[in-house]
PDB file of N, CA and C in Angstrom:
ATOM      1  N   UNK A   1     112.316 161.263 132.025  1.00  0.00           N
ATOM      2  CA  UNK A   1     111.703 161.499 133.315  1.00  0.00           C
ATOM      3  C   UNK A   1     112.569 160.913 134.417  1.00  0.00           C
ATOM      4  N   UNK A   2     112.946 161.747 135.579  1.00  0.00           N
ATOM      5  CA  UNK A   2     113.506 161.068 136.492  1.00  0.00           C
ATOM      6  C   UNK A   2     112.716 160.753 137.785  1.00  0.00           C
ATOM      7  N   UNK A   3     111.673 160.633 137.443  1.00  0.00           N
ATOM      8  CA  UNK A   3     110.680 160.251 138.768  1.00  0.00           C
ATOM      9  C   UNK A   3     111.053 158.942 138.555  1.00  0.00           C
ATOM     10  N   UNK A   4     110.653 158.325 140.303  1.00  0.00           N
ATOM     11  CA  UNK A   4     110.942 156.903 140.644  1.00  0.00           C
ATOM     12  C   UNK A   4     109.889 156.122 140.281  1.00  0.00           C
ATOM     13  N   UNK A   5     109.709 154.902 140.213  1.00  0.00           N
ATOM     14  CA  UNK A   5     108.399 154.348 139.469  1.00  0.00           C
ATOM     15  C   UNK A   5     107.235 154.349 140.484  1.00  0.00           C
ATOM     16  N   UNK A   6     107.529 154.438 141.856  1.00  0.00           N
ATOM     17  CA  UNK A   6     106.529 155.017 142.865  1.00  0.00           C
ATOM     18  C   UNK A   6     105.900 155.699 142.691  1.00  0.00           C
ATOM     19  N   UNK A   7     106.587 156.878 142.172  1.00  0.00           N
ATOM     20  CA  UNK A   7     105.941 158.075 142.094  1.00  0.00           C
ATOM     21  C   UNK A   7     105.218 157.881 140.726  1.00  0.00           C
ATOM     22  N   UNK A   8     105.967 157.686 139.315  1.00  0.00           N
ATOM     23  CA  UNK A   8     104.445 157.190 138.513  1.00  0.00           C
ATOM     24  C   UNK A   8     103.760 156.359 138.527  1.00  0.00           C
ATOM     25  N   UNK A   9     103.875 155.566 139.604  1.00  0.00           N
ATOM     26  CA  UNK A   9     102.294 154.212 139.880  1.00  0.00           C
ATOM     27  C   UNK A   9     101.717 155.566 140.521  1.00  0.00           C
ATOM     28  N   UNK A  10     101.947 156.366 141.603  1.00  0.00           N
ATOM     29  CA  UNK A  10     100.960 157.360 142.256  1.00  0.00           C
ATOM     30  C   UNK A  10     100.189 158.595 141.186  1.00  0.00           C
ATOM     31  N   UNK A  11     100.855 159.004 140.205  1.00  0.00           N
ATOM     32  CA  UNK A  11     100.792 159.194 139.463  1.00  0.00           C
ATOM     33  C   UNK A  11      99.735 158.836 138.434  1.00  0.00           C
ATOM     34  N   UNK A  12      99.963 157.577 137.766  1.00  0.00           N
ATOM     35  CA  UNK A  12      98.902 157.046 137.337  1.00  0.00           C
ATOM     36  C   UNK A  12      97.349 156.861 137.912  1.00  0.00           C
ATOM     37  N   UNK A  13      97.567 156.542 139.719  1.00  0.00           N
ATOM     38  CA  UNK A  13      96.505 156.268 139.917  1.00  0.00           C
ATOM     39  C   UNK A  13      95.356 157.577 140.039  1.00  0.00           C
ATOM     40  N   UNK A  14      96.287 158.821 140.628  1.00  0.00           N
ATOM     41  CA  UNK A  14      95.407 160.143 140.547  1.00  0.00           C
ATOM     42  C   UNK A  14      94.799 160.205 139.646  1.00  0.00           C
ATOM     43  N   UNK A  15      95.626 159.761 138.557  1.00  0.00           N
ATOM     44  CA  UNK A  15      94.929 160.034 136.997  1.00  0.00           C
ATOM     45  C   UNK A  15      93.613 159.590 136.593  1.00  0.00           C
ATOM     46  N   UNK A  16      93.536 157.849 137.157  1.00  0.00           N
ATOM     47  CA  UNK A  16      92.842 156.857 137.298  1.00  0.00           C
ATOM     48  C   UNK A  16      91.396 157.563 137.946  1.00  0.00           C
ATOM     49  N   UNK A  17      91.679 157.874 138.989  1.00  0.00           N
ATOM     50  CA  UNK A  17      90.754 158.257 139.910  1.00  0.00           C
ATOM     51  C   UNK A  17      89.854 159.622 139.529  1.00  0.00           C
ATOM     52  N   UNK A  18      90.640 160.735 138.844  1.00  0.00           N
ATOM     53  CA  UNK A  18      90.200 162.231 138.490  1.00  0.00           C
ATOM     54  C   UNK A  18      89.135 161.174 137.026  1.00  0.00           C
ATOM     55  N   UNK A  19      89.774 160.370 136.529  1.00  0.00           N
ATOM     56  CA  UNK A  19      89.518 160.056 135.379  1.00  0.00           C
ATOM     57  C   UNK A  19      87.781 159.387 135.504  1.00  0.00           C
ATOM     58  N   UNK A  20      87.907 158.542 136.991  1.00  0.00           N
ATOM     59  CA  UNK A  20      86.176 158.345 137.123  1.00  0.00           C
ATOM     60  C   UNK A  20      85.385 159.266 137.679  1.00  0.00           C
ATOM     61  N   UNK A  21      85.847 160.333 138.327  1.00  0.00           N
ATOM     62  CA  UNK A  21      85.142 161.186 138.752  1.00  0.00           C
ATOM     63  C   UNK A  21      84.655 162.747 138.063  1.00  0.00           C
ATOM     64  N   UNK A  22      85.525 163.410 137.621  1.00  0.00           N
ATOM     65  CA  UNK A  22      85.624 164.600 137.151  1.00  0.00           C
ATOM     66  C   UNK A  22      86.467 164.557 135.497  1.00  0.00           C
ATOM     67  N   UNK A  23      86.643 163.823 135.175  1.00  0.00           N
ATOM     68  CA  UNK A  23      87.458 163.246 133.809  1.00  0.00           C
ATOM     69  C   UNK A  23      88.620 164.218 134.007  1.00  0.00           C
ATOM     70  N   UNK A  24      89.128 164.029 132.562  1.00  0.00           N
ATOM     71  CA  UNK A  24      90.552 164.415 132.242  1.00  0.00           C
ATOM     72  C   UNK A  24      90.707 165.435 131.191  1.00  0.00           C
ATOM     73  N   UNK A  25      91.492 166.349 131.203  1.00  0.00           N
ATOM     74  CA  UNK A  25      91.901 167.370 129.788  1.00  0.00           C
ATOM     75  C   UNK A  25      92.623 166.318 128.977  1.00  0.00           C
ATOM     76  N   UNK A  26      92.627 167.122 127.631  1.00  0.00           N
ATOM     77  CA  UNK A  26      93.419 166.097 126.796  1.00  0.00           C
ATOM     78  C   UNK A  26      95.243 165.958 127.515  1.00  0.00           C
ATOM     79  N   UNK A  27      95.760 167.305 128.153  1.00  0.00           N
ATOM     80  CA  UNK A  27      96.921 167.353 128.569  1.00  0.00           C
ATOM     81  C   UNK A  27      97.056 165.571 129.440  1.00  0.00           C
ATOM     82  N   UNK A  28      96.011 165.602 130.380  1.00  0.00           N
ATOM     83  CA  UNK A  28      96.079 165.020 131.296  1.00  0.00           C
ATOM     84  C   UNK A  28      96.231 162.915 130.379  1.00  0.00           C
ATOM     85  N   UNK A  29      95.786 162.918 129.774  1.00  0.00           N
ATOM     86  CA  UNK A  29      94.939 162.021 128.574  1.00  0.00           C
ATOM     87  C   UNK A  29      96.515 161.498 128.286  1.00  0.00           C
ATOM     88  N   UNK A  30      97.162 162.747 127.702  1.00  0.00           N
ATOM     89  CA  UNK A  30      98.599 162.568 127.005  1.00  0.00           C
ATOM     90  C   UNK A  30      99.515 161.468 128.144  1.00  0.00           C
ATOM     91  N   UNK A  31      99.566 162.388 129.029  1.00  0.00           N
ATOM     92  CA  UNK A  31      99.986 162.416 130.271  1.00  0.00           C
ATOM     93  C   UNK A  31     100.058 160.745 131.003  1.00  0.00           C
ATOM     94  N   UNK A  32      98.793 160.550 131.066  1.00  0.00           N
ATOM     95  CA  UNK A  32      98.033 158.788 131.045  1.00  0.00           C
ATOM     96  C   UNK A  32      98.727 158.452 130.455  1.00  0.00           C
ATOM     97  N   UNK A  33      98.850 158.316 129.523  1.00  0.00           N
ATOM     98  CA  UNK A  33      98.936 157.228 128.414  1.00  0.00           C
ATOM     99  C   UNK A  33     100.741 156.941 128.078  1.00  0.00           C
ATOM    100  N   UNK A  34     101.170 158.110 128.084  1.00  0.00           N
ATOM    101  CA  UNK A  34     102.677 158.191 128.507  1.00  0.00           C
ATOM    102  C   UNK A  34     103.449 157.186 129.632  1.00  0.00           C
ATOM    103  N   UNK A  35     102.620 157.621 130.420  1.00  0.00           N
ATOM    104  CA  UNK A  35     102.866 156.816 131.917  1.00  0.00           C
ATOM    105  C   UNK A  35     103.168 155.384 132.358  1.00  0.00           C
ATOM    106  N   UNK A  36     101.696 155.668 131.295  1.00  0.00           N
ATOM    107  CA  UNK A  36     101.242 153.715 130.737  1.00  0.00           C
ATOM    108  C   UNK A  36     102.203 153.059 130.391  1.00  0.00           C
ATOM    109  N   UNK A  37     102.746 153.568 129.516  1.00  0.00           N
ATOM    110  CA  UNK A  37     103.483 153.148 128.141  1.00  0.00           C
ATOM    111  C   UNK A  37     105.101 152.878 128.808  1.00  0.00           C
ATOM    112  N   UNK A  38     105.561 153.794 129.774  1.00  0.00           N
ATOM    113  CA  UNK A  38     106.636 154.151 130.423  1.00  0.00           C
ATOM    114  C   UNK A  38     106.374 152.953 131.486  1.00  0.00           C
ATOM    115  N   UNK A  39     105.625 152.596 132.005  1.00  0.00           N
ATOM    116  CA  UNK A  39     105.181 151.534 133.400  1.00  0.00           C
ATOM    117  C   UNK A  39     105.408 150.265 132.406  1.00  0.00           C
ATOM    118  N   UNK A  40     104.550 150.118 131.352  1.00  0.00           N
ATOM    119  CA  UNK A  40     104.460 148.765 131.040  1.00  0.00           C
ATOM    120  C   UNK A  40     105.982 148.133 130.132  1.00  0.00           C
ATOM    121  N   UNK A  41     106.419 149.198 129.541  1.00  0.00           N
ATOM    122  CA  UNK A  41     108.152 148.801 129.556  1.00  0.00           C
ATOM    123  C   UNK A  41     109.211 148.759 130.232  1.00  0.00           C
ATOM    124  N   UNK A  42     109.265 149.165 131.588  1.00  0.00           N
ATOM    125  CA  UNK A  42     109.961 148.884 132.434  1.00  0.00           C
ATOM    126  C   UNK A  42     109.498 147.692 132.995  1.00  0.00           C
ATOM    127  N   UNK A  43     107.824 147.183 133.196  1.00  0.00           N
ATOM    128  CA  UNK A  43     107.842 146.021 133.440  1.00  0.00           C
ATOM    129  C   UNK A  43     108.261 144.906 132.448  1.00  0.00           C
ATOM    130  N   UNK A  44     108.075 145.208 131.666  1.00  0.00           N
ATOM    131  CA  UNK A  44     108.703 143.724 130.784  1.00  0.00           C
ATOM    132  C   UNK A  44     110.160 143.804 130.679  1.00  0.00           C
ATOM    133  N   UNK A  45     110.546 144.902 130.927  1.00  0.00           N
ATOM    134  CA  UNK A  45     112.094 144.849 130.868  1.00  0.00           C
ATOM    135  C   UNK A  45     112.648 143.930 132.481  1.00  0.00           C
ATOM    136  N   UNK A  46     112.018 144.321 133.398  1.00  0.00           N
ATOM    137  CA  UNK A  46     112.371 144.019 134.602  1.00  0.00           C
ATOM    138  C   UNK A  46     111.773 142.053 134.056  1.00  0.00           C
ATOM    139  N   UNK A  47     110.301 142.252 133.938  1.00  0.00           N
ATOM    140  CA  UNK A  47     110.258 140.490 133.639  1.00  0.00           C
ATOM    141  C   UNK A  47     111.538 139.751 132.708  1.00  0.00           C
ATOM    142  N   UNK A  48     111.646 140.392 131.440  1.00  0.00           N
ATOM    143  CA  UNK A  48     112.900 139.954 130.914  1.00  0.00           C
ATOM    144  C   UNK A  48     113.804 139.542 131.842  1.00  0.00           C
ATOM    145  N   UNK A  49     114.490 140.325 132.305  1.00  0.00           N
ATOM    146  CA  UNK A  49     115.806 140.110 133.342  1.00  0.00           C
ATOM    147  C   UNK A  49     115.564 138.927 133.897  1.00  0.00           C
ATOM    148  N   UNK A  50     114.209 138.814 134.752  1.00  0.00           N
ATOM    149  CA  UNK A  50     114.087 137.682 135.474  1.00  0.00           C
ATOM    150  C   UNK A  50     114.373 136.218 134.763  1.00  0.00           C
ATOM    151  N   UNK A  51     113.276 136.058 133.593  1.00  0.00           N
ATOM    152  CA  UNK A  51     113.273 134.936 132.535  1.00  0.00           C
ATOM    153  C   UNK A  51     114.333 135.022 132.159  1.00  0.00           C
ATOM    154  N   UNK A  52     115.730 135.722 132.041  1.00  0.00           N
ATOM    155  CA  UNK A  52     116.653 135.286 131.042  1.00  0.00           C
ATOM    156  C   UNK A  52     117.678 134.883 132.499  1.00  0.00           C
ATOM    157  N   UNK A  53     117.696 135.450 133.512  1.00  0.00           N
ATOM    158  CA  UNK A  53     118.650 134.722 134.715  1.00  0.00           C
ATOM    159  C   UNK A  53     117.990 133.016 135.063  1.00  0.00           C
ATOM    160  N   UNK A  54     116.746 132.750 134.424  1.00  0.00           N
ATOM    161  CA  UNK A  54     116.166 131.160 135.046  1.00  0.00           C
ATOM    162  C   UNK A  54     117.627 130.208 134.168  1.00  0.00           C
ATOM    163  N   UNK A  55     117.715 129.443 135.132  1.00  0.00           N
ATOM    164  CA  UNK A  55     118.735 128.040 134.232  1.00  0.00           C
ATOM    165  C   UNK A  55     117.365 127.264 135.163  1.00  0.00           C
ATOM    166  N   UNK A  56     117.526 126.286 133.680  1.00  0.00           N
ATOM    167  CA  UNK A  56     117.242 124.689 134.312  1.00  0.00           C
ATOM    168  C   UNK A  56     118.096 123.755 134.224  1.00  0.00           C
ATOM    169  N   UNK A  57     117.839 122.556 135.007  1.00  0.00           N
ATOM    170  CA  UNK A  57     118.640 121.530 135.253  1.00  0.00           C
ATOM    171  C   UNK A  57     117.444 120.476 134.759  1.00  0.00           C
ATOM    172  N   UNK A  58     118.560 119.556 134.094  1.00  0.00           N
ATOM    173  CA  UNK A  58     117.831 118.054 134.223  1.00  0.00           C
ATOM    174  C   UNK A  58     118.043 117.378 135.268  1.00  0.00           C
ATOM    175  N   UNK A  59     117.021 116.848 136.130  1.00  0.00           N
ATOM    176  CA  UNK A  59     116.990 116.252 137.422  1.00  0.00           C
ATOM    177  C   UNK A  59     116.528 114.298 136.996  1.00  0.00           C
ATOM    178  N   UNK A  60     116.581 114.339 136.015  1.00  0.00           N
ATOM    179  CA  UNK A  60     116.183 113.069 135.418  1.00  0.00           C
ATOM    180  C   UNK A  60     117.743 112.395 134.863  1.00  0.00           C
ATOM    181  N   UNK A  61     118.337 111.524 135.894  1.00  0.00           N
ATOM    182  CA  UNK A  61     119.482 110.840 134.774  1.00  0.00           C
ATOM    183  C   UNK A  61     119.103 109.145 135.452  1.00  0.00           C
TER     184      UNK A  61
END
């Protein structure tokens, strides 16, 4: 997928929203859950990055 992650947070949330009101086809279901899955590994990839650039220092000598 080359959508920007903007566009699948917007994405997701339509989904979110059709999903309390008028529900979802299974297409749509797939679709969710894909999204999900695609959002929540780019976030831990992006958290990774962060946690592995931390250095600490000992400030105790």
């Amino acid at each position: 997928m080359s959508e920007s992650m903007d566009q699948r947070i917007a994405r997701i949330n339509e989904l979110a929203h059709k999903a309390k009101t008028v529900g979802l086809s299974d297409e749509e279901i797939d679709e969710r859950n894909l999204l999900r899955k695609e959002y929540i590994e780019a976030f831990r990839s992006s958290l990774k990055v962060q946690l592995d650039s931390i250095k600490f220092t000992d400030e105790e000598k």
